[in-house]
N, C-alpha and C. Protein backbone atom coordinates (compact mmCIF):
# COMPACT_ATOMS: atom_id res chain seq x y z
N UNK A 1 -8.16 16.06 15.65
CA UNK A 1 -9.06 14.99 15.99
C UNK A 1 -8.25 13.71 16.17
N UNK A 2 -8.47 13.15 17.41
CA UNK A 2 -7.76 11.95 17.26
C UNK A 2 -8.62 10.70 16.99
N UNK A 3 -8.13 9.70 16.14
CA UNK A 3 -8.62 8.75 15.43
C UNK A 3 -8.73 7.18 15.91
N UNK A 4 -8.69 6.17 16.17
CA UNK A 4 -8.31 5.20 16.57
C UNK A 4 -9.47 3.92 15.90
N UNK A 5 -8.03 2.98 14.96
CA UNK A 5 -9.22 1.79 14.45
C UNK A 5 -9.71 1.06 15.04
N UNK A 6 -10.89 0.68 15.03
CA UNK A 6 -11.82 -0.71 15.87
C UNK A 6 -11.01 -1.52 15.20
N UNK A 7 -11.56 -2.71 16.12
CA UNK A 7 -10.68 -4.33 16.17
C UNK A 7 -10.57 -4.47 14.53
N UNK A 8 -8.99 -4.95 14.36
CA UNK A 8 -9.05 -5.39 12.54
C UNK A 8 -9.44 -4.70 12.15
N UNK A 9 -8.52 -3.61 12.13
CA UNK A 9 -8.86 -2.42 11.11
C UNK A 9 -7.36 -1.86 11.14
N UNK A 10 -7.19 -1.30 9.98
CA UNK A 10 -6.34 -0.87 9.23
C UNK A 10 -5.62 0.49 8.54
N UNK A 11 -6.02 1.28 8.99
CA UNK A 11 -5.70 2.84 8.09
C UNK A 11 -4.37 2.98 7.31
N UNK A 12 -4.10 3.31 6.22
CA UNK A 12 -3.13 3.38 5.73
C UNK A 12 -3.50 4.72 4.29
N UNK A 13 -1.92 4.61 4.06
CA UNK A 13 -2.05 6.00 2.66
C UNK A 13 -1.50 5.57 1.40
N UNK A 14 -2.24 5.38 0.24
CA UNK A 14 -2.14 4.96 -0.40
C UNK A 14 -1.70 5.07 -1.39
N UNK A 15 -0.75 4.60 -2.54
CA UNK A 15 -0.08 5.55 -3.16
C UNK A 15 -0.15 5.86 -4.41
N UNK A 16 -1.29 6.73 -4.80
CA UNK A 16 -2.26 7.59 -6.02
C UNK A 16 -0.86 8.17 -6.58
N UNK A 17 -1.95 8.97 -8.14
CA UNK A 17 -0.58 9.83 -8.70
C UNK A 17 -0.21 9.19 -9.62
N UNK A 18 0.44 10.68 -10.29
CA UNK A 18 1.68 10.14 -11.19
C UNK A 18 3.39 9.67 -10.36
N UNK A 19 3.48 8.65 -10.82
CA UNK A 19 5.21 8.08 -10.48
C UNK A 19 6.16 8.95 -11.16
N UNK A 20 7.26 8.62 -11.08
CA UNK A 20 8.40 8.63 -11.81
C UNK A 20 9.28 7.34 -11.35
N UNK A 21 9.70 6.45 -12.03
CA UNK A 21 10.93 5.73 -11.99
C UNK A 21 12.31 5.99 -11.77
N UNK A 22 13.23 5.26 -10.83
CA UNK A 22 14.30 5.87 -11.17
C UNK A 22 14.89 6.05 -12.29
N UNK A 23 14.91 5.66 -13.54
CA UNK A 23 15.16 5.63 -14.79
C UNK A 23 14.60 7.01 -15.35
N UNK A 24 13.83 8.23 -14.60
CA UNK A 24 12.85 8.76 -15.17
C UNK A 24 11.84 9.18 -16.10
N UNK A 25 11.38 7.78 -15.82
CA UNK A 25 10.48 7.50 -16.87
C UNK A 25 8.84 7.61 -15.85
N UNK A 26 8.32 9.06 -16.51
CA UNK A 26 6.79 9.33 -15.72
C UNK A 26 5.39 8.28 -15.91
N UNK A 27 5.22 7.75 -15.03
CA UNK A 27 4.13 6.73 -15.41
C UNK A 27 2.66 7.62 -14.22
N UNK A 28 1.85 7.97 -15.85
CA UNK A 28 0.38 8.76 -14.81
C UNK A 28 -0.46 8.05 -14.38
N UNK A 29 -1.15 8.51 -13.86
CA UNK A 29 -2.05 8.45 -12.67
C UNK A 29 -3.26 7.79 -13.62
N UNK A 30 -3.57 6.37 -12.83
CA UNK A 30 -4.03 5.48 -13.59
C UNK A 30 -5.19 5.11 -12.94
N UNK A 31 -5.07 5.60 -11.61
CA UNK A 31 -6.40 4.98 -10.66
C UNK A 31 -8.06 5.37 -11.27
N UNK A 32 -8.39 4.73 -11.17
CA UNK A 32 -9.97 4.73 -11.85
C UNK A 32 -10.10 3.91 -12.93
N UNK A 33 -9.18 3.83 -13.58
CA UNK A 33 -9.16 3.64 -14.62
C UNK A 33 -8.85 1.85 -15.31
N UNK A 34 -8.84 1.70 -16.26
CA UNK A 34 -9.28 -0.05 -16.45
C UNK A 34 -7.67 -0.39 -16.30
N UNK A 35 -6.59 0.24 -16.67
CA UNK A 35 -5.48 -0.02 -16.79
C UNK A 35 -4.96 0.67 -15.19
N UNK A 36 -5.52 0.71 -14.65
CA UNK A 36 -4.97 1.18 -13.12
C UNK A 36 -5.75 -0.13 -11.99
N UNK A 37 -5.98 -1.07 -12.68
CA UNK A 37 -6.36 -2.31 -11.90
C UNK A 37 -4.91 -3.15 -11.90
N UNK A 38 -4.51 -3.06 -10.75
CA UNK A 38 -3.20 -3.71 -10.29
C UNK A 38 -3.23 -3.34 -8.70
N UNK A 39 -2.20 -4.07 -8.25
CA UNK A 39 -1.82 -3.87 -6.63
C UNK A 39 -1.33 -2.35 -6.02
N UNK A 40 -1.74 -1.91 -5.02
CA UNK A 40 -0.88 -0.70 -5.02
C UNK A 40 0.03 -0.77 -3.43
N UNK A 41 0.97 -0.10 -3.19
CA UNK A 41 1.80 0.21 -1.79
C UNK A 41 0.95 0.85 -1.22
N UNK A 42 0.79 0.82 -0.01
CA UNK A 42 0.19 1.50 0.89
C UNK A 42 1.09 2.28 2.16
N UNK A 43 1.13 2.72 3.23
CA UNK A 43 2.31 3.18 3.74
C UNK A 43 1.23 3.02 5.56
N UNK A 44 1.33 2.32 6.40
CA UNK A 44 0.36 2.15 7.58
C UNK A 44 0.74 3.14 8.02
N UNK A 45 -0.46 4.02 8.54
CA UNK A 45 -0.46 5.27 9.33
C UNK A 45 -1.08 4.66 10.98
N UNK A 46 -2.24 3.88 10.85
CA UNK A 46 -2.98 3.73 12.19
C UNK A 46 -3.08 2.05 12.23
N UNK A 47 -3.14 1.20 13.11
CA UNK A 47 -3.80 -0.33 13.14
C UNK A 47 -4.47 -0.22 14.64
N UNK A 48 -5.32 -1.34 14.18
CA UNK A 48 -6.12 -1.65 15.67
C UNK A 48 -5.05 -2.50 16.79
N UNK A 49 -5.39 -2.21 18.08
CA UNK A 49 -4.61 -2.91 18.96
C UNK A 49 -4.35 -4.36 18.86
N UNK A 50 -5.25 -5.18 18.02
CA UNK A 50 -5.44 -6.62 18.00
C UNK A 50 -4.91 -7.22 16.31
N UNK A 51 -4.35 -6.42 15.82
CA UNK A 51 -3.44 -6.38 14.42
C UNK A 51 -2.17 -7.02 14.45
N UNK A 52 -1.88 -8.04 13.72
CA UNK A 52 -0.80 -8.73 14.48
C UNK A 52 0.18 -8.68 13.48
N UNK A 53 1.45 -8.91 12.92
CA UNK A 53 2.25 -8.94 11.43
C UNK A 53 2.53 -7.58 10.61
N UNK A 54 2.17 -6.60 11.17
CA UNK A 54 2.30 -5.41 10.71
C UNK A 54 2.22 -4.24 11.65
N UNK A 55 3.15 -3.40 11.17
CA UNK A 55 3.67 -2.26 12.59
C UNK A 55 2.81 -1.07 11.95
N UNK A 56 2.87 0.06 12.60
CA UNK A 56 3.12 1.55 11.69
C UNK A 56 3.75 1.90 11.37
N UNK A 57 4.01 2.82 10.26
CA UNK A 57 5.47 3.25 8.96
C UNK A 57 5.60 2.23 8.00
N UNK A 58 5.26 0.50 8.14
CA UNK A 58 6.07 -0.27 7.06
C UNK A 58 5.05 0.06 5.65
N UNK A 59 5.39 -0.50 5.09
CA UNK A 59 5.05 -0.44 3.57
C UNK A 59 3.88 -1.96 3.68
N UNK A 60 3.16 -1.77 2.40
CA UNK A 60 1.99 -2.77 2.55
C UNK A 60 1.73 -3.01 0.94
N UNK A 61 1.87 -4.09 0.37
CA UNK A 61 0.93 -4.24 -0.59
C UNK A 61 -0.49 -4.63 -1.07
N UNK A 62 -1.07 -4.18 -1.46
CA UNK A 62 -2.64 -4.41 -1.48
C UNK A 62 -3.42 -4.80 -2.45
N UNK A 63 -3.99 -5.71 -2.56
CA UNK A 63 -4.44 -6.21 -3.95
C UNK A 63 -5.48 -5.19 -4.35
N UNK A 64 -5.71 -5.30 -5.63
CA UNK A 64 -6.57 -3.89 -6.46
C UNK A 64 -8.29 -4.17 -5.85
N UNK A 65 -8.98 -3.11 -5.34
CA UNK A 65 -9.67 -3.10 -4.76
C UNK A 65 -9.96 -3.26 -3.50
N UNK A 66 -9.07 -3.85 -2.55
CA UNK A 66 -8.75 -4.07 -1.30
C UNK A 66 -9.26 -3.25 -0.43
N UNK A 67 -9.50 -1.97 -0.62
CA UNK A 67 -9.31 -0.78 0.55
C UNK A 67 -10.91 -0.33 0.07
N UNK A 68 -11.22 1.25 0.76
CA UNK A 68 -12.21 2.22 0.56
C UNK A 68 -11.68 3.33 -0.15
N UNK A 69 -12.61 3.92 -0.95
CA UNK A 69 -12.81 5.22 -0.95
C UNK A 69 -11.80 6.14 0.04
N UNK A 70 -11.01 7.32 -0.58
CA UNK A 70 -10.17 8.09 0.50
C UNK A 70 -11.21 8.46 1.63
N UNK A 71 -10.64 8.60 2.86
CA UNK A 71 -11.29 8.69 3.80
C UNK A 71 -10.30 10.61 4.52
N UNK A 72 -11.23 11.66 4.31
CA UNK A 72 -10.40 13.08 4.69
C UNK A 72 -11.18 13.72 6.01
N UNK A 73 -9.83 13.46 6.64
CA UNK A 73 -10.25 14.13 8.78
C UNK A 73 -9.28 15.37 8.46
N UNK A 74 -9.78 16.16 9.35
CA UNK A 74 -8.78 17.21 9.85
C UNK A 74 -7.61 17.16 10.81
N UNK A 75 -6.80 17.29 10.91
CA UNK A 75 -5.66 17.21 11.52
C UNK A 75 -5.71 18.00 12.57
N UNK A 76 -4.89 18.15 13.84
CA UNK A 76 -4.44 19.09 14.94
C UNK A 76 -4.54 20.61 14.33
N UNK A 77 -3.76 20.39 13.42
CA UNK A 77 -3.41 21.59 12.86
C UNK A 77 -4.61 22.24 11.87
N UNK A 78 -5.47 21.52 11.83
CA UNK A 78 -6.69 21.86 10.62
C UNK A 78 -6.38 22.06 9.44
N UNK A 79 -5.58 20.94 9.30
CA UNK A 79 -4.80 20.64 7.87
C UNK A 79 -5.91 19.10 7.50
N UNK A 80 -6.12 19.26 6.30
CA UNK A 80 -6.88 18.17 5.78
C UNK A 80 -6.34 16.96 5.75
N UNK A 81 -6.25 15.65 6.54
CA UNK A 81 -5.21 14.49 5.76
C UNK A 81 -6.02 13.37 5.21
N UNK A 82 -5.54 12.60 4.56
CA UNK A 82 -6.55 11.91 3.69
C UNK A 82 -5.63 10.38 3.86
N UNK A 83 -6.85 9.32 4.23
CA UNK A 83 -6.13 7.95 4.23
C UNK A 83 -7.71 6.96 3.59
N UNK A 84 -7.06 5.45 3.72
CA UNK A 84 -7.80 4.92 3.38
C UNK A 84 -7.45 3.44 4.54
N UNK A 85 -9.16 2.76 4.55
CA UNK A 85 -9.17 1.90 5.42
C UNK A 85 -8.83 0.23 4.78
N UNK A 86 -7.81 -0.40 4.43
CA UNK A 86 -7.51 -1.77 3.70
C UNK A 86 -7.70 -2.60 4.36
N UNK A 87 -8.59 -3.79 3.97
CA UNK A 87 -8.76 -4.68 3.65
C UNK A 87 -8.07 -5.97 4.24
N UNK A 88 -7.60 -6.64 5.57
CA UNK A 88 -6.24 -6.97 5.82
C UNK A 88 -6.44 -8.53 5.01
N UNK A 89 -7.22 -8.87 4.34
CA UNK A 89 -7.29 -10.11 3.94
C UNK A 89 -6.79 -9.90 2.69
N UNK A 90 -6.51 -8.68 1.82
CA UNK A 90 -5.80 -8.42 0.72
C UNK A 90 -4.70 -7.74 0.69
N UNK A 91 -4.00 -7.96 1.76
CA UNK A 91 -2.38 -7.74 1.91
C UNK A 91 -1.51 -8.71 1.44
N UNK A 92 -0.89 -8.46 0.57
CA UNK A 92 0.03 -9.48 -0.07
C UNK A 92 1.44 -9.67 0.11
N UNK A 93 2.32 -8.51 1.34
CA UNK A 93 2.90 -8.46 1.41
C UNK A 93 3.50 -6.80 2.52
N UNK A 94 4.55 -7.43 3.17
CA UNK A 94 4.83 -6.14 3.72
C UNK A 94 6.29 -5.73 3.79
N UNK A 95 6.90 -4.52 3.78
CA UNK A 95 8.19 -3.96 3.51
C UNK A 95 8.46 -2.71 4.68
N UNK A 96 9.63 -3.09 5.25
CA UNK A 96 10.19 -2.17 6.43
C UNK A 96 10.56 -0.79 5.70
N UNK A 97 11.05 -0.99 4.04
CA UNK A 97 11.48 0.05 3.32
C UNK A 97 10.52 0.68 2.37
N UNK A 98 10.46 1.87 1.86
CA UNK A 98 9.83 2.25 0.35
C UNK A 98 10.20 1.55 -0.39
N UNK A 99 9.10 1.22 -1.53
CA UNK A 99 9.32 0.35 -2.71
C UNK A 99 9.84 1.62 -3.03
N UNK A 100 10.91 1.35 -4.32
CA UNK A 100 11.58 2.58 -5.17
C UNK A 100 10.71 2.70 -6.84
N UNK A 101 10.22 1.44 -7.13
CA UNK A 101 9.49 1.24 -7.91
C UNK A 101 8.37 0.30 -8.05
N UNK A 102 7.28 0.27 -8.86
CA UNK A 102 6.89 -1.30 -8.56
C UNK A 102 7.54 -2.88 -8.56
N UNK A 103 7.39 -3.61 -7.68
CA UNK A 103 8.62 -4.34 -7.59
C UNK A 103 7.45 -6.03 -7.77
N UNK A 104 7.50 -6.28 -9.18
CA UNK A 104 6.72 -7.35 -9.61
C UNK A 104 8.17 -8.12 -10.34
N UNK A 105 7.90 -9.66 -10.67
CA UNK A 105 8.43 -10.26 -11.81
C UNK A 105 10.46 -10.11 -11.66
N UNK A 106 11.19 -10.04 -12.18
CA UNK A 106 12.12 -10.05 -12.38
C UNK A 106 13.29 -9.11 -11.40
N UNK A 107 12.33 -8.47 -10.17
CA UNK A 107 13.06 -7.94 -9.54
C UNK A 107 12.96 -8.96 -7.89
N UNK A 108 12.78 -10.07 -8.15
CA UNK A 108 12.73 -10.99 -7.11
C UNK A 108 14.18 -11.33 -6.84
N UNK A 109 14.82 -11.30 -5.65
CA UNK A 109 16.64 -11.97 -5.82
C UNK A 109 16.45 -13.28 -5.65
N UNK A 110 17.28 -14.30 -6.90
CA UNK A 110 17.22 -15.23 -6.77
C UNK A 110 18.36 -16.03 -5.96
N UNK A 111 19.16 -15.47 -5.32
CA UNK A 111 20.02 -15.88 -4.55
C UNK A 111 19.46 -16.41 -3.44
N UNK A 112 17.90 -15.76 -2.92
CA UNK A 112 17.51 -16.42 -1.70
C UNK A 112 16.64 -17.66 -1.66
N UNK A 113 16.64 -17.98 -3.00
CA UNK A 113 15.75 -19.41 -3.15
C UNK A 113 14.29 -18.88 -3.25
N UNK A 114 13.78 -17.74 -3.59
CA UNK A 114 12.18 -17.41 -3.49
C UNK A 114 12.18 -16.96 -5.35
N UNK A 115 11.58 -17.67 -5.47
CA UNK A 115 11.45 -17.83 -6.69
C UNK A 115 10.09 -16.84 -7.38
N UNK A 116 10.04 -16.14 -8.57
CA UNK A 116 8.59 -15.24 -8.61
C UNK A 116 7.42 -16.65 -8.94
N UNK A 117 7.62 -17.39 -9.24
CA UNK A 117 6.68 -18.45 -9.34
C UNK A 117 5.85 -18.57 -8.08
N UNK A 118 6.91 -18.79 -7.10
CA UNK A 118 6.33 -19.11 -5.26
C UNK A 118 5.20 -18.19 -5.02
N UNK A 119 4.77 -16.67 -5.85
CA UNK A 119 3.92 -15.96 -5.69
C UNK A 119 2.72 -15.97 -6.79
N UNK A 120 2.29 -16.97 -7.47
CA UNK A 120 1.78 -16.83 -8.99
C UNK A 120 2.50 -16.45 -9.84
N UNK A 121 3.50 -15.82 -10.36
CA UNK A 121 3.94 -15.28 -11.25
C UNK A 121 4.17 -16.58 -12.37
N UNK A 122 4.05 -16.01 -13.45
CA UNK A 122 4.66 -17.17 -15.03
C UNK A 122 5.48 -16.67 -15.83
């Protein structure tokens, strides 16, 4: 089935689950849950033609609640894939690379003058 978002719209995959850190240290699967209210990466699969600041493939951060409910189409192959539609007014940020971990607070480089303050942080 092929898919395509109306104007300002967004599809992306979101990133549920248990982690592991590089440190390997397993952090579970928190979504639903009161302690799984935080930002999550998203990874853009689809955007509307009129989407401007963000490609497909980059990385996305999303403030908690931002998006829908998983959204599951069938694929070419009649393989199930599952995405979700975000929010573009709760994007907080975007990355050409995978985050390797969550990247809040103290992993800001201060060599470039961006300080974690410049984002709320205390």
């Amino acid at each position: 089935m092929k898919i395509n978002p109306l104007p300002g719209n967004i599809f992306a995959v979101l990133q549920t689950g248990s982690r592991t850190t590089a440190g390997g240290i397993i952090l579970r699967d928190d979504n639903g849950k009161q302690e799984g209210i935080r930002p999550r990466w998203a990874k853009v699969w689809k955007i509307a033609s009129d989407v401007k600041d963000i490609e497909v493939g980059q990385w996305i951060l999303v403030e908690h609640g931002r998006w829908t409910m998983t959204i599951t189409v069938k694929d070419d192959q009649d393989n199930d894939f599952k995405f979700q539609k975000i929010d573009s007014k709760g994007i907080m940020c975007v990355s050409d690379q995978e985050p390797k971990e969550e990247m809040f607070g103290d992993s800001f480089d201060l060599s470039t003058g961006v300080r974690a303050e410049d984002f709320g942080a205390r």
